[in-house]
PDB file of N, CA and C in Angstrom:
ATOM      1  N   UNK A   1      37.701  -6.614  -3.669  1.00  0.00           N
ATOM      2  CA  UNK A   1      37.085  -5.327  -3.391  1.00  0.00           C
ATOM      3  C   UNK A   1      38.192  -4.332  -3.046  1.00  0.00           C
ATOM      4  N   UNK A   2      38.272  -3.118  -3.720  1.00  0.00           N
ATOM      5  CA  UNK A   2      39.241  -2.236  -3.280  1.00  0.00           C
ATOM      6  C   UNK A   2      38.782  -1.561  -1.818  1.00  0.00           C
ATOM      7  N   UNK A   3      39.848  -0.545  -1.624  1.00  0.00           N
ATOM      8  CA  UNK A   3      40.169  -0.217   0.003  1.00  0.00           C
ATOM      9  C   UNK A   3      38.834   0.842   0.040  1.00  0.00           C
ATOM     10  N   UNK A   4      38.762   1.911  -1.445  1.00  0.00           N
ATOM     11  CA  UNK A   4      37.313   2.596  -1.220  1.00  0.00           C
ATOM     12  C   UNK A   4      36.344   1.564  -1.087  1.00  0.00           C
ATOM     13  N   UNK A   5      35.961   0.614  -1.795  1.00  0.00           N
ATOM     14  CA  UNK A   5      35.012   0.129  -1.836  1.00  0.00           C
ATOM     15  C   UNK A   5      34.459  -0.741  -0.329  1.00  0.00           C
ATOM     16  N   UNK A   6      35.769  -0.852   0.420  1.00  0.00           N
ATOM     17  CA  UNK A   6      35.349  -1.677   1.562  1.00  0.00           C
ATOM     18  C   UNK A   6      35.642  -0.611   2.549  1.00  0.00           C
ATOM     19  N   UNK A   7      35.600   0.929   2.120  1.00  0.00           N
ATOM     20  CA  UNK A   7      35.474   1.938   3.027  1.00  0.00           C
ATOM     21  C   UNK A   7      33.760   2.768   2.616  1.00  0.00           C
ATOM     22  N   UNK A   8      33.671   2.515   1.555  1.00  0.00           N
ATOM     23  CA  UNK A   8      31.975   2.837   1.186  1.00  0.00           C
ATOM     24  C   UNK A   8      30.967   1.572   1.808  1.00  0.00           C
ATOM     25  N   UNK A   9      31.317   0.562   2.089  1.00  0.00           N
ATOM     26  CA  UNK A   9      30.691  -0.665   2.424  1.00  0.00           C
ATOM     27  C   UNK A   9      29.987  -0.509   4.050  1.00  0.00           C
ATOM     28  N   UNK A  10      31.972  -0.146   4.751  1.00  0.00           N
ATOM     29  CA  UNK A  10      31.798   0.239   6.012  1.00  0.00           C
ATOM     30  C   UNK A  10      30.576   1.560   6.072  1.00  0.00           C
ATOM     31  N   UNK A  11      30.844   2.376   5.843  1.00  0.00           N
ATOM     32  CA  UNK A  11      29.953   3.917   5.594  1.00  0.00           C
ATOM     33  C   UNK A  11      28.536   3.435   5.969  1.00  0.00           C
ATOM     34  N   UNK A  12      28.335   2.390   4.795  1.00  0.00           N
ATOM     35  CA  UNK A  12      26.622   2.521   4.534  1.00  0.00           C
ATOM     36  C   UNK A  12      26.026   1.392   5.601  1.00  0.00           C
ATOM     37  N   UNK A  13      26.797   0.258   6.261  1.00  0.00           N
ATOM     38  CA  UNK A  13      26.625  -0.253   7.098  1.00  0.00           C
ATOM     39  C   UNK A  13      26.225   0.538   8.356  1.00  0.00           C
ATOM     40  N   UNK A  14      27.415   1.747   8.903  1.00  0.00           N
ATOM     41  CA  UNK A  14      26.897   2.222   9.810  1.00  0.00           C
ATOM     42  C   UNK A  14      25.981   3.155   9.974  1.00  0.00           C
ATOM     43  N   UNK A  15      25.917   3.598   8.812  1.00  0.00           N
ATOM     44  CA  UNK A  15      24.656   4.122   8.279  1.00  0.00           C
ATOM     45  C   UNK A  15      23.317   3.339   8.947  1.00  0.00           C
ATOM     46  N   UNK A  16      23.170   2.275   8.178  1.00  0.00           N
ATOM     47  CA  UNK A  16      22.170   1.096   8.446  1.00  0.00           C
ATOM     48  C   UNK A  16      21.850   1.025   9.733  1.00  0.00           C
ATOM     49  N   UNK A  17      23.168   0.959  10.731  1.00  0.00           N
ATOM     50  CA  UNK A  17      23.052   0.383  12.315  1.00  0.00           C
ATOM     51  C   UNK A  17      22.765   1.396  12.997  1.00  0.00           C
ATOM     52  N   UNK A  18      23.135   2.964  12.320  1.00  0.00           N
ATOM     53  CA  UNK A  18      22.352   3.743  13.287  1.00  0.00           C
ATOM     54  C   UNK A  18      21.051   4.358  13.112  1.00  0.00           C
ATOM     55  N   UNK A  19      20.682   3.898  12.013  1.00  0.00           N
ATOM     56  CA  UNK A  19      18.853   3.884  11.597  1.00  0.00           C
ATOM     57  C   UNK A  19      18.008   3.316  11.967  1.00  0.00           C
ATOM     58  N   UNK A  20      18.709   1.870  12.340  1.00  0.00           N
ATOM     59  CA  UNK A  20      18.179   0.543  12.434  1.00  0.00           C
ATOM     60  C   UNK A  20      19.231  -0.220  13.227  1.00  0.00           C
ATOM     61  N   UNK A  21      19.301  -0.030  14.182  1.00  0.00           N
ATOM     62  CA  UNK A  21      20.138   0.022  15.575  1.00  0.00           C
ATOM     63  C   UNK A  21      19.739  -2.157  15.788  1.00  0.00           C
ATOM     64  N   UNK A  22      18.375  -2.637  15.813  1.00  0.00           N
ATOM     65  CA  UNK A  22      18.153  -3.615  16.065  1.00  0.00           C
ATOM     66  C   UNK A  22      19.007  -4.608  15.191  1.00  0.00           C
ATOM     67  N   UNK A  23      19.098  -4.030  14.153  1.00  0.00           N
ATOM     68  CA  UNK A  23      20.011  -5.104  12.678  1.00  0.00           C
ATOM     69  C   UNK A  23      20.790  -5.778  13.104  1.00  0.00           C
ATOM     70  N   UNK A  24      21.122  -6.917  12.800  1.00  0.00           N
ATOM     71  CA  UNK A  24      22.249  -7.538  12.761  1.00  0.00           C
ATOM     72  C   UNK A  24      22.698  -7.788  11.521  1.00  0.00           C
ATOM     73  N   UNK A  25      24.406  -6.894  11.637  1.00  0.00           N
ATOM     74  CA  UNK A  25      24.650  -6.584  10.330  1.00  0.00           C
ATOM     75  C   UNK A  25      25.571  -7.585   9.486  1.00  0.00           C
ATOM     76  N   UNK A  26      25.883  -8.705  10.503  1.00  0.00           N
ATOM     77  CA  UNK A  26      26.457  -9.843  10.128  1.00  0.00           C
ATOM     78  C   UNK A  26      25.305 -10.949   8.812  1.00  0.00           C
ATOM     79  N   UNK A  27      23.928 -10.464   9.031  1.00  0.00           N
ATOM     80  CA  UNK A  27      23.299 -11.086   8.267  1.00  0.00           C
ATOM     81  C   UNK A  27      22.686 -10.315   7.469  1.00  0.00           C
ATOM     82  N   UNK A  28      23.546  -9.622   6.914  1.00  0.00           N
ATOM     83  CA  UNK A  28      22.637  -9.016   5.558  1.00  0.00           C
ATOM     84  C   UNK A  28      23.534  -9.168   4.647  1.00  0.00           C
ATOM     85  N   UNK A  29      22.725  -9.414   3.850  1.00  0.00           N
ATOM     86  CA  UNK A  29      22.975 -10.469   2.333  1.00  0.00           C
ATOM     87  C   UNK A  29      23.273  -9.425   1.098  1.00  0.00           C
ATOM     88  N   UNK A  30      24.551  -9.140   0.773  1.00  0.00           N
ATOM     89  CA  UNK A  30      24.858  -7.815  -0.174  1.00  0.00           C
ATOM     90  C   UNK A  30      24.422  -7.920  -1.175  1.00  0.00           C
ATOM     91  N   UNK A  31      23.586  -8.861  -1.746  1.00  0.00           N
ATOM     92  CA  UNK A  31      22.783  -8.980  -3.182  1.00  0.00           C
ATOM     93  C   UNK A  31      21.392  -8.979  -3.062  1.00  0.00           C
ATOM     94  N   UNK A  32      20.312  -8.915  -2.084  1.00  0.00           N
ATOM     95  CA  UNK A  32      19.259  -9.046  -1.789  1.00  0.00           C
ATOM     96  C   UNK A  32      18.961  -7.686  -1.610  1.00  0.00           C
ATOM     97  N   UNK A  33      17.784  -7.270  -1.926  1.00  0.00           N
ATOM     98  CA  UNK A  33      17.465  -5.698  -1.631  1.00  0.00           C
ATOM     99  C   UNK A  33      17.417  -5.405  -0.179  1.00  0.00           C
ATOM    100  N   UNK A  34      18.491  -4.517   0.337  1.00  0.00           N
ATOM    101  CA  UNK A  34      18.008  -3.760   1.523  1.00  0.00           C
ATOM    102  C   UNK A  34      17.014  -3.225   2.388  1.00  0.00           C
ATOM    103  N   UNK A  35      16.374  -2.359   1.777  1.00  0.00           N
ATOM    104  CA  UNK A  35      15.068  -2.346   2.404  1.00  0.00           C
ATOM    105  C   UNK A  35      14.552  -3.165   3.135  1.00  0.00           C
ATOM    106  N   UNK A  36      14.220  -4.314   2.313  1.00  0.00           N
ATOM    107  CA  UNK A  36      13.092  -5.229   2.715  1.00  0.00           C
ATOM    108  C   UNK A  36      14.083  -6.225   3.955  1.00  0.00           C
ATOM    109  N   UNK A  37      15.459  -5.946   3.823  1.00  0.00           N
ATOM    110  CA  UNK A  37      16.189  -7.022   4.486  1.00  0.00           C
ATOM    111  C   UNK A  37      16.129  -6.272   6.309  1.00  0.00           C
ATOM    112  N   UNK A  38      15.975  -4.729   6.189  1.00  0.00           N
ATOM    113  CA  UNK A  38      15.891  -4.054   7.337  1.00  0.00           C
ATOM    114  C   UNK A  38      14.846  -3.614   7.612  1.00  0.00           C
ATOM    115  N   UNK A  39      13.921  -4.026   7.028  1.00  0.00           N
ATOM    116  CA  UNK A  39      12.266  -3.563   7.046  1.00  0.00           C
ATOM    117  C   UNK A  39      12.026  -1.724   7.284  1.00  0.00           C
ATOM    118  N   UNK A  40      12.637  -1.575   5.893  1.00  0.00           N
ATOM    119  CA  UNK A  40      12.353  -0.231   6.349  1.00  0.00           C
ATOM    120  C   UNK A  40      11.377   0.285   5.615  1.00  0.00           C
ATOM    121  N   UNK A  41      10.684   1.462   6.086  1.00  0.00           N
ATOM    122  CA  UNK A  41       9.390   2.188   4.978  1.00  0.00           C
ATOM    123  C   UNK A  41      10.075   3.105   4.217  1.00  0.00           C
ATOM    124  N   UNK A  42       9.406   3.914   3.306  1.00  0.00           N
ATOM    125  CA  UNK A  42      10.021   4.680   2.389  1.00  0.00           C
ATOM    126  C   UNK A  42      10.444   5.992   3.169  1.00  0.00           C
ATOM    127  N   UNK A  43       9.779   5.919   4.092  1.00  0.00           N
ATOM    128  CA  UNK A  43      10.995   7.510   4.859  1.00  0.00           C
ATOM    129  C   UNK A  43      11.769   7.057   5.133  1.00  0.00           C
ATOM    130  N   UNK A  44      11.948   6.129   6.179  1.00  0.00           N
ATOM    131  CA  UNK A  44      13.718   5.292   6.867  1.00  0.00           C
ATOM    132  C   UNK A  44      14.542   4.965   5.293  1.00  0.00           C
ATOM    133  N   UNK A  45      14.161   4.998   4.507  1.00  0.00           N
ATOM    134  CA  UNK A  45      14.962   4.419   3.235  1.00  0.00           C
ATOM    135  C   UNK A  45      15.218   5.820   3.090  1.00  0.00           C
ATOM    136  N   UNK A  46      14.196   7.054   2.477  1.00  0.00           N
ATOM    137  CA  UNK A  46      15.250   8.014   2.302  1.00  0.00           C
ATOM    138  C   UNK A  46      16.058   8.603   3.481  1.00  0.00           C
ATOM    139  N   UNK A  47      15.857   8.263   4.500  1.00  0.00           N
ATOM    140  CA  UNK A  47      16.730   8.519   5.754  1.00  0.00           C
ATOM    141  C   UNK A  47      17.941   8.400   5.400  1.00  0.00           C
ATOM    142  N   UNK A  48      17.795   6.979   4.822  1.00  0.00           N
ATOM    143  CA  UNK A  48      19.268   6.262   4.415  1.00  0.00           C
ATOM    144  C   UNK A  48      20.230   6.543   3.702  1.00  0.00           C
ATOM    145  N   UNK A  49      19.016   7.174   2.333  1.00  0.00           N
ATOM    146  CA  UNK A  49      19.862   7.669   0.998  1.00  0.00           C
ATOM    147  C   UNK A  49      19.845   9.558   1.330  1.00  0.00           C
ATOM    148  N   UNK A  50      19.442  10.304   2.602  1.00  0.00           N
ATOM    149  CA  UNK A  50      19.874  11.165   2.726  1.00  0.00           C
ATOM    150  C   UNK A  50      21.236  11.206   3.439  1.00  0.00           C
ATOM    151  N   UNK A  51      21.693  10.352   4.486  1.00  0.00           N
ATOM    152  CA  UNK A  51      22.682  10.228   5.069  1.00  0.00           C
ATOM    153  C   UNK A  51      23.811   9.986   4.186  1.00  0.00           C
ATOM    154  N   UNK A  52      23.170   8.603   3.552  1.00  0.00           N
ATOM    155  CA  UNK A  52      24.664   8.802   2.810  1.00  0.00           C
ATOM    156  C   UNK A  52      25.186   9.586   1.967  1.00  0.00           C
ATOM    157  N   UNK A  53      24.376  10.786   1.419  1.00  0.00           N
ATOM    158  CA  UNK A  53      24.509  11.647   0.750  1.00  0.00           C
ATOM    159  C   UNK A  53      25.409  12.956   1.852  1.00  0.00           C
ATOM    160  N   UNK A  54      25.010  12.970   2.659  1.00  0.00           N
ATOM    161  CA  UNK A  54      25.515  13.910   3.981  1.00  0.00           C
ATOM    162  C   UNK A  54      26.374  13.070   4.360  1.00  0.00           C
ATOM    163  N   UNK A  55      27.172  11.973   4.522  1.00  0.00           N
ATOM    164  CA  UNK A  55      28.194  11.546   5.029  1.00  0.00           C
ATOM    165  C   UNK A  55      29.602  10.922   3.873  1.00  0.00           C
ATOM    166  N   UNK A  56      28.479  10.997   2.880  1.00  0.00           N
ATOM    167  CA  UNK A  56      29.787  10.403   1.998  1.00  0.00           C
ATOM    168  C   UNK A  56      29.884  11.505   0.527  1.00  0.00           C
ATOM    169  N   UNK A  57      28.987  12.836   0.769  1.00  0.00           N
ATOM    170  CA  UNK A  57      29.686  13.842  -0.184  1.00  0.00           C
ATOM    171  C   UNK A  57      28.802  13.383  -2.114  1.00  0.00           C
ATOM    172  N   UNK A  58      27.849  12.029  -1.815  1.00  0.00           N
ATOM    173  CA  UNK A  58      27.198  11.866  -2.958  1.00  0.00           C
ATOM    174  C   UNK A  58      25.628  11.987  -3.268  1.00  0.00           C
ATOM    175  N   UNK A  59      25.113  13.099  -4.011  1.00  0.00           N
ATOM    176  CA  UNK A  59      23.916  13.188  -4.111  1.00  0.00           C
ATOM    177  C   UNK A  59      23.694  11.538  -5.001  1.00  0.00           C
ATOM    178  N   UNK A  60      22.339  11.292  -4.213  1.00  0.00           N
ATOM    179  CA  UNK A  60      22.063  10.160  -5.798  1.00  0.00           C
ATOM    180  C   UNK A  60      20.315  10.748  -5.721  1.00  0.00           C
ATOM    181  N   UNK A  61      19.994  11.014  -6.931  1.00  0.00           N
ATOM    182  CA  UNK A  61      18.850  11.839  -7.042  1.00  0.00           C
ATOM    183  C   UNK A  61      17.979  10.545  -7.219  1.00  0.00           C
ATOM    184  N   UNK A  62      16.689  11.126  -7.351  1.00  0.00           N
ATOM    185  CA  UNK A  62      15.249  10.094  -7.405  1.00  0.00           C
ATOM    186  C   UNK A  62      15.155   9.415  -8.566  1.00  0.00           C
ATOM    187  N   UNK A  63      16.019   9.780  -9.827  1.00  0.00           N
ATOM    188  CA  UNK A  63      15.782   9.269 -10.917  1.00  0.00           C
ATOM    189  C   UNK A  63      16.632   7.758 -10.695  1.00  0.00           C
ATOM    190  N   UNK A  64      17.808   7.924  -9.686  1.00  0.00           N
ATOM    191  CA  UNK A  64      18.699   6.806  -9.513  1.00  0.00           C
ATOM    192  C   UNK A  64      18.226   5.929  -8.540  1.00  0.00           C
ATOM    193  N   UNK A  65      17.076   5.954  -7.088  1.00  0.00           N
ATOM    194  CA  UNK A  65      17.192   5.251  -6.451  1.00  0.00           C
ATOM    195  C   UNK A  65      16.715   3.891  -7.197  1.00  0.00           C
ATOM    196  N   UNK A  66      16.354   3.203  -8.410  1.00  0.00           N
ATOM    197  CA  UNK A  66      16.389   1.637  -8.607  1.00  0.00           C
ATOM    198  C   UNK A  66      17.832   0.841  -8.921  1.00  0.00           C
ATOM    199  N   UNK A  67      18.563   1.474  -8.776  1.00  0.00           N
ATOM    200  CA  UNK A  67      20.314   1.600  -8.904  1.00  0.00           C
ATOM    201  C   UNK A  67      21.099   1.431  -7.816  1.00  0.00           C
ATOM    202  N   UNK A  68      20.437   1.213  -6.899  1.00  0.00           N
ATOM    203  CA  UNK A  68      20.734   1.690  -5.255  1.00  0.00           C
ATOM    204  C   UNK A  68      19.592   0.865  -4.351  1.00  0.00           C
ATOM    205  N   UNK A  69      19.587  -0.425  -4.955  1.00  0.00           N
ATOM    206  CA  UNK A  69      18.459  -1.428  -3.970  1.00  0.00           C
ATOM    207  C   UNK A  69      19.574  -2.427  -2.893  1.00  0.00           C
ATOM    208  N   UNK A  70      20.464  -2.863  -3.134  1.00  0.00           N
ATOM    209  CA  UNK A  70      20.846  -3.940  -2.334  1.00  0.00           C
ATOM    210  C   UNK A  70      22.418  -2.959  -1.863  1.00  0.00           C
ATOM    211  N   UNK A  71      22.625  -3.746  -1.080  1.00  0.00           N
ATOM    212  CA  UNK A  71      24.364  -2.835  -0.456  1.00  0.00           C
ATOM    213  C   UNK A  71      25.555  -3.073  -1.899  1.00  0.00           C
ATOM    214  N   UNK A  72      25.259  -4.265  -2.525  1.00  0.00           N
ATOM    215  CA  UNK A  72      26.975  -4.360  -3.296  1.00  0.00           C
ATOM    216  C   UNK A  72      26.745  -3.472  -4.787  1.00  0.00           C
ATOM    217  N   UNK A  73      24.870  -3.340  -4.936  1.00  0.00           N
ATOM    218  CA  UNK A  73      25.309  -1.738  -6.047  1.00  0.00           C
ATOM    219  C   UNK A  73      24.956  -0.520  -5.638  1.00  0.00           C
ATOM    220  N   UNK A  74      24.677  -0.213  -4.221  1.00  0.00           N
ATOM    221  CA  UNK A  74      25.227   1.012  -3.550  1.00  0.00           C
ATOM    222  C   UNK A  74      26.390   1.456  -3.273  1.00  0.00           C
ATOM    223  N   UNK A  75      27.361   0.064  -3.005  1.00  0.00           N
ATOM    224  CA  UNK A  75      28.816   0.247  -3.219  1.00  0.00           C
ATOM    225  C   UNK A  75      29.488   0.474  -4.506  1.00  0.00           C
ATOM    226  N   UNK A  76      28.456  -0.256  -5.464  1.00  0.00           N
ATOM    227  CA  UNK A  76      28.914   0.114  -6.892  1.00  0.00           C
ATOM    228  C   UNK A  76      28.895   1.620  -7.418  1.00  0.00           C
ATOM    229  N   UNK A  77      27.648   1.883  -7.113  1.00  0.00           N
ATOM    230  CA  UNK A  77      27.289   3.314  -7.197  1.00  0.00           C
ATOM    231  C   UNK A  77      27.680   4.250  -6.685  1.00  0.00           C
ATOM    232  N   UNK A  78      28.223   4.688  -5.439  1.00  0.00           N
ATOM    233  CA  UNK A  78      28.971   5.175  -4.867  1.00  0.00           C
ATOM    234  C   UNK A  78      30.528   5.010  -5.525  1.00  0.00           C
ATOM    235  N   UNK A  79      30.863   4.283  -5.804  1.00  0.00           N
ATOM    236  CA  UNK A  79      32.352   3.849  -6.156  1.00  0.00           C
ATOM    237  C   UNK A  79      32.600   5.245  -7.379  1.00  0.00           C
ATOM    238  N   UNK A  80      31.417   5.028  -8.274  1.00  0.00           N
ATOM    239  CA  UNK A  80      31.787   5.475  -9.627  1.00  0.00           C
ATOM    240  C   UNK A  80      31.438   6.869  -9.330  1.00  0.00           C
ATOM    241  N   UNK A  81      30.595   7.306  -8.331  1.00  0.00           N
ATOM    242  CA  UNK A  81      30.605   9.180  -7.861  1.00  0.00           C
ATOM    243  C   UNK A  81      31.393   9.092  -7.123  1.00  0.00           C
ATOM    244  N   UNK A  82      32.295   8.767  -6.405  1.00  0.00           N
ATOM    245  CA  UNK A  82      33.098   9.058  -5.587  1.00  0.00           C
ATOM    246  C   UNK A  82      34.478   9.568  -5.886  1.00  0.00           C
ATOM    247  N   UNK A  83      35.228  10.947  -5.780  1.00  0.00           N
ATOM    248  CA  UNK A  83      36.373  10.529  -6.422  1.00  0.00           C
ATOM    249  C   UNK A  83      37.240   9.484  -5.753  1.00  0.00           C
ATOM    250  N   UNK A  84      38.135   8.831  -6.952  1.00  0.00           N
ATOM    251  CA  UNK A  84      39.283   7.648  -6.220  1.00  0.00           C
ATOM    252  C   UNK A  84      39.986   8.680  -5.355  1.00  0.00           C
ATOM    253  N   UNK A  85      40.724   7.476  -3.950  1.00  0.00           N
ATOM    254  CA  UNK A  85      41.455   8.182  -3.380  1.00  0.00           C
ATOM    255  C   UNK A  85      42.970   8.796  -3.857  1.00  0.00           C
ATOM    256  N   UNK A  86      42.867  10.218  -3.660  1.00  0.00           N
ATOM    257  CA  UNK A  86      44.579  10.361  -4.319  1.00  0.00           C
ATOM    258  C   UNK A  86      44.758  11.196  -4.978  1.00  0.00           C
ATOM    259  N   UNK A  87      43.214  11.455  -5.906  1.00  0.00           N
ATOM    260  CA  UNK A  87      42.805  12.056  -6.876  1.00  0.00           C
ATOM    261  C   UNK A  87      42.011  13.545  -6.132  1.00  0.00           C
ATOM    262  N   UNK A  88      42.171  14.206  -7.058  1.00  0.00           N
ATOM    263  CA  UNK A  88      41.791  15.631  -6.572  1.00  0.00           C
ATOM    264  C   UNK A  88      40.864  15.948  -7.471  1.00  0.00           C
TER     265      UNK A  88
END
Protein backbone atom coordinates (compact mmCIF):
# COMPACT_ATOMS: atom_id res chain seq x y z
CA UNK A 1 0.00 0.00 0.00
CA UNK A 2 1.50 3.36 -0.83
CA UNK A 3 2.10 6.29 1.77
CA UNK A 4 -1.29 8.12 0.12
CA UNK A 5 -3.07 5.19 0.32
CA UNK A 6 -2.28 4.42 4.02
CA UNK A 7 -2.83 8.24 4.54
CA UNK A 8 -6.50 7.98 2.81
CA UNK A 9 -7.02 4.74 4.98
CA UNK A 10 -6.01 6.72 8.13
CA UNK A 11 -8.56 9.76 6.97
CA UNK A 12 -11.58 7.55 6.55
CA UNK A 13 -10.94 5.58 9.71
CA UNK A 14 -11.09 8.67 11.70
CA UNK A 15 -13.71 9.66 9.93
CA UNK A 16 -15.54 6.38 11.04
CA UNK A 17 -14.41 6.86 14.88
CA UNK A 18 -15.74 10.17 15.05
CA UNK A 19 -19.25 9.22 13.66
CA UNK A 20 -19.21 6.14 15.34
CA UNK A 21 -17.10 6.82 18.35
CA UNK A 22 -18.30 3.13 19.88
CA UNK A 23 -16.29 1.19 16.83
CA UNK A 24 -13.61 -0.69 17.33
CA UNK A 25 -11.52 0.04 14.55
CA UNK A 26 -9.11 -2.77 15.02
CA UNK A 27 -12.01 -5.01 13.78
CA UNK A 28 -13.15 -3.87 10.70
CA UNK A 29 -12.62 -6.02 7.92
CA UNK A 30 -11.38 -3.79 4.70
CA UNK A 31 -13.27 -6.06 2.24
CA UNK A 32 -16.67 -6.42 3.88
CA UNK A 33 -19.09 -3.53 3.35
CA UNK A 34 -18.85 -0.78 5.88
CA UNK A 35 -21.99 0.24 6.62
CA UNK A 36 -23.34 -2.78 7.79
CA UNK A 37 -19.89 -3.45 9.69
CA UNK A 38 -20.69 0.04 11.74
CA UNK A 39 -24.35 -0.24 11.62
CA UNK A 40 -24.95 2.76 10.12
CA UNK A 41 -28.37 4.15 8.44
CA UNK A 42 -28.33 5.97 5.27
CA UNK A 43 -27.87 9.47 6.88
CA UNK A 44 -24.70 8.38 9.15
CA UNK A 45 -23.41 6.85 5.76
CA UNK A 46 -23.88 10.07 3.95
CA UNK A 47 -22.42 11.72 7.04
CA UNK A 48 -19.53 9.70 6.10
CA UNK A 49 -19.33 10.27 2.41
CA UNK A 50 -19.96 14.03 3.21
CA UNK A 51 -16.96 14.26 5.48
CA UNK A 52 -14.80 12.70 3.50
CA UNK A 53 -15.58 14.84 0.82
CA UNK A 54 -14.95 18.00 3.30
CA UNK A 55 -11.82 16.52 4.68
CA UNK A 56 -10.12 14.95 1.91
CA UNK A 57 -10.97 17.64 -1.04
CA UNK A 58 -13.10 14.59 -3.03
CA UNK A 59 -16.61 14.94 -4.21
CA UNK A 60 -17.87 11.29 -4.95
CA UNK A 61 -21.39 11.96 -6.31
CA UNK A 62 -24.58 9.55 -5.94
CA UNK A 63 -24.00 7.96 -9.17
CA UNK A 64 -20.61 6.53 -7.44
CA UNK A 65 -21.68 5.56 -3.98
CA UNK A 66 -21.82 1.43 -5.11
CA UNK A 67 -17.97 2.04 -5.70
CA UNK A 68 -17.47 3.15 -2.23
CA UNK A 69 -19.04 0.10 -0.04
CA UNK A 70 -16.15 -1.42 1.97
CA UNK A 71 -12.87 0.76 3.23
CA UNK A 72 -10.09 -0.93 0.66
CA UNK A 73 -12.33 0.54 -2.51
CA UNK A 74 -12.88 3.77 -0.77
CA UNK A 75 -9.21 3.80 -0.55
CA UNK A 76 -9.19 2.75 -4.07
CA UNK A 77 -11.43 5.40 -5.03
CA UNK A 78 -10.09 8.08 -3.37
CA UNK A 79 -6.55 7.11 -4.56
CA UNK A 80 -7.53 7.66 -8.26
CA UNK A 81 -9.37 11.41 -7.38
CA UNK A 82 -6.84 12.34 -5.35
CA UNK A 83 -3.95 14.13 -6.78
CA UNK A 84 -0.52 11.98 -6.11
CA UNK A 85 1.59 13.62 -3.67
CA UNK A 86 4.18 16.03 -5.36
CA UNK A 87 2.03 16.65 -8.11
CA UNK A 88 0.34 19.93 -8.62
Amino acid sequence: MSQQQEHIRAEVLAIVKRLAPEIDLAKIIADKPLRTQIDLDSMDWLNVLATIHEKLGVDIPETDYGKVQTLDSIVIYLTGKMPAAGQE
